[in-house]
Protein backbone atom coordinates (compact mmCIF):
# COMPACT_ATOMS: atom_id res chain seq x y z
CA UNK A 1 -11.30 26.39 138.76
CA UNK A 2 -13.02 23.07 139.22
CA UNK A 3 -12.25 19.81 136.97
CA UNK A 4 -14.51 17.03 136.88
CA UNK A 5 -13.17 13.47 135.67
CA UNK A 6 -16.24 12.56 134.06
CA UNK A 7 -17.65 9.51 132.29
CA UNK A 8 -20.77 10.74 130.38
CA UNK A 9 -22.04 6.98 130.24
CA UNK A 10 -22.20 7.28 134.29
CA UNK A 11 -25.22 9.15 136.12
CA UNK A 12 -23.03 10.21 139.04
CA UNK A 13 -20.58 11.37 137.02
CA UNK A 14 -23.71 13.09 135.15
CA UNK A 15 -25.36 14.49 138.42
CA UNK A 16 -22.18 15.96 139.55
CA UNK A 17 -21.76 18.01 136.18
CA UNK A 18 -25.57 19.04 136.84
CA UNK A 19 -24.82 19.82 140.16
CA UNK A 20 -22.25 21.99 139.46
CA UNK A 21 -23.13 23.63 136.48
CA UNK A 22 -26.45 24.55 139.04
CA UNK A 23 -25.12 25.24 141.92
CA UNK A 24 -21.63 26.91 140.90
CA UNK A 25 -22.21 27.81 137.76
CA UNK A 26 -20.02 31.26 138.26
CA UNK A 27 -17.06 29.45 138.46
CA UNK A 28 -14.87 28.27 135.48
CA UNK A 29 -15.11 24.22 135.10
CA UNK A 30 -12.89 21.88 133.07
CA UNK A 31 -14.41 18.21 132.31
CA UNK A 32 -12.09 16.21 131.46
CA UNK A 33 -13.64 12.59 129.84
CA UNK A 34 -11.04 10.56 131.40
CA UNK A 35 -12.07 7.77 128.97
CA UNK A 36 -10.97 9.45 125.70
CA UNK A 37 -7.80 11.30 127.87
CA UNK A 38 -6.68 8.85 130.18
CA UNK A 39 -4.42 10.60 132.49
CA UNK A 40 -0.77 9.40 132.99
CA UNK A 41 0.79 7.52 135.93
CA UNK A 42 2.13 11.08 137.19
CA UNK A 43 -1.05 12.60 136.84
CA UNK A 44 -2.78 9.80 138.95
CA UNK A 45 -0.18 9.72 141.79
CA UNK A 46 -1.18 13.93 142.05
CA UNK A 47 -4.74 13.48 142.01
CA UNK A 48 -4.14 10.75 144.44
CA UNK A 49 -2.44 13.46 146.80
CA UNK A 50 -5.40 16.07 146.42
CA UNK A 51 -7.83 13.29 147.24
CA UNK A 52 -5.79 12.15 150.36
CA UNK A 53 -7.41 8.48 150.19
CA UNK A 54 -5.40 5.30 150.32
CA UNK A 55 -4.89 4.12 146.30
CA UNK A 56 -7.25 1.71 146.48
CA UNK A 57 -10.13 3.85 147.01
CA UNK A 58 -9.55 4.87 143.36
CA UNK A 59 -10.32 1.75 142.07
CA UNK A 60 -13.37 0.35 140.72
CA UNK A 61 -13.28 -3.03 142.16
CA UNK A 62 -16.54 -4.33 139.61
CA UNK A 63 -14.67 -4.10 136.74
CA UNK A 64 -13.47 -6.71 134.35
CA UNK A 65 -10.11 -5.74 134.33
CA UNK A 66 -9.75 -5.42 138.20
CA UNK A 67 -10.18 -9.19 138.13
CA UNK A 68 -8.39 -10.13 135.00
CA UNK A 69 -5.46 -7.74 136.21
CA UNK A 70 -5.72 -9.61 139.38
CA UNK A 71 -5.67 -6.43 141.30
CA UNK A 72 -7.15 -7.65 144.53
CA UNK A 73 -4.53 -10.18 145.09
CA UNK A 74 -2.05 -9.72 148.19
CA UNK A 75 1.00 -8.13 147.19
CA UNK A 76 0.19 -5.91 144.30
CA UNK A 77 2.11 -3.00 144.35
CA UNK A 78 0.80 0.84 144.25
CA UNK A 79 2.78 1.15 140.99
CA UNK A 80 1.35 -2.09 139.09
CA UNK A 81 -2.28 -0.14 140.41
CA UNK A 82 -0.90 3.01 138.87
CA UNK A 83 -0.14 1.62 135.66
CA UNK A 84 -3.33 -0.47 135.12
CA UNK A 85 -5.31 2.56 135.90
CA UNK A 86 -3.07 4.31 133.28
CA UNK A 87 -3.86 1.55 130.60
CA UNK A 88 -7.56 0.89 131.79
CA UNK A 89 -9.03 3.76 132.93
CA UNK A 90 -12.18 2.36 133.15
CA UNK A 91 -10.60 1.40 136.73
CA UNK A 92 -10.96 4.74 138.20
CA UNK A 93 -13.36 5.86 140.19
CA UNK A 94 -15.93 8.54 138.68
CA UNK A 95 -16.72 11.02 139.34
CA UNK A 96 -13.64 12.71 140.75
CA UNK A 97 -14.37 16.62 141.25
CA UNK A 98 -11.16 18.87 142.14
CA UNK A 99 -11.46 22.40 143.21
CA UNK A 100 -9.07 24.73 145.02
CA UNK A 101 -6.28 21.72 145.65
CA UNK A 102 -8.73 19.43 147.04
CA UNK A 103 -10.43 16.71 146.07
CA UNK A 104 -13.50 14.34 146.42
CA UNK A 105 -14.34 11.14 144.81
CA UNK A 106 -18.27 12.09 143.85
CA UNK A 107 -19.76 8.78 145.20
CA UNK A 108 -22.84 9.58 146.61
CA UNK A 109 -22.76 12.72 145.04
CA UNK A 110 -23.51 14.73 148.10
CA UNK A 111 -19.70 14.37 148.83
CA UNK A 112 -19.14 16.89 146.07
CA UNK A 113 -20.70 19.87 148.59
CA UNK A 114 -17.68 19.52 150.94
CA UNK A 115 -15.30 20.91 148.77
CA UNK A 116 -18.04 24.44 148.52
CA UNK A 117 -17.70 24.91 152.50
């Protein structure tokens, strides 16, 4: 099974689903528009976990909330990231491809392959 956090309005998250749906098409695929589903503060911490990246790396930095949250100041705990991803998922990263416990983070898209070898 493969999942795909996908944000239609994103052309990586769009090349990924292209890629896939090309290149793996055998296999059964789940995308899940994190925009209209954000996932929960449990759910994060476990993708976290198949990802194996510091929290951080989740984060869309650009974002308006990132700043207005005041994410990137010193001391900001992994929870207070957890939960603002939670309520503003805008702030994650897209797209995020899992497949067979593992996970990438599809940015450049070409990270996607490692998780076919």
């Amino acid at each position: 099974m493969i999942t795909i956090y996908h944000n239609p309005r994103c052309s990586k998250s769009r090349a990924a689903c292209t890629w896939i749906s090309e290149s793996h098409a055998d296999e059964p695929t789940e995308i899940v528009e994190y925009l209209k589903r954000p996932l929960t503060v449990s759910q994060l911490k476990a993708l976290r976990e198949l990802l194996d990246v510091p929290l951080r790396e989740m984060v869309r930095t650009g974002e308006t909330e990132y700043a207005d949250l005041g994410l990137g100041a010193a001391g900001v705990t992994d929870e207070a990231i957890y939960e603002a991803i939670a309520r503003h998922p805008s702030l994650l990263q897209r797209p995020i491809v899992v497949r067979d416990g593992r996970a990438v983070i599809g940015r450049p898209t070409e990270n996607i392959a490692a998780l076919f070898e």
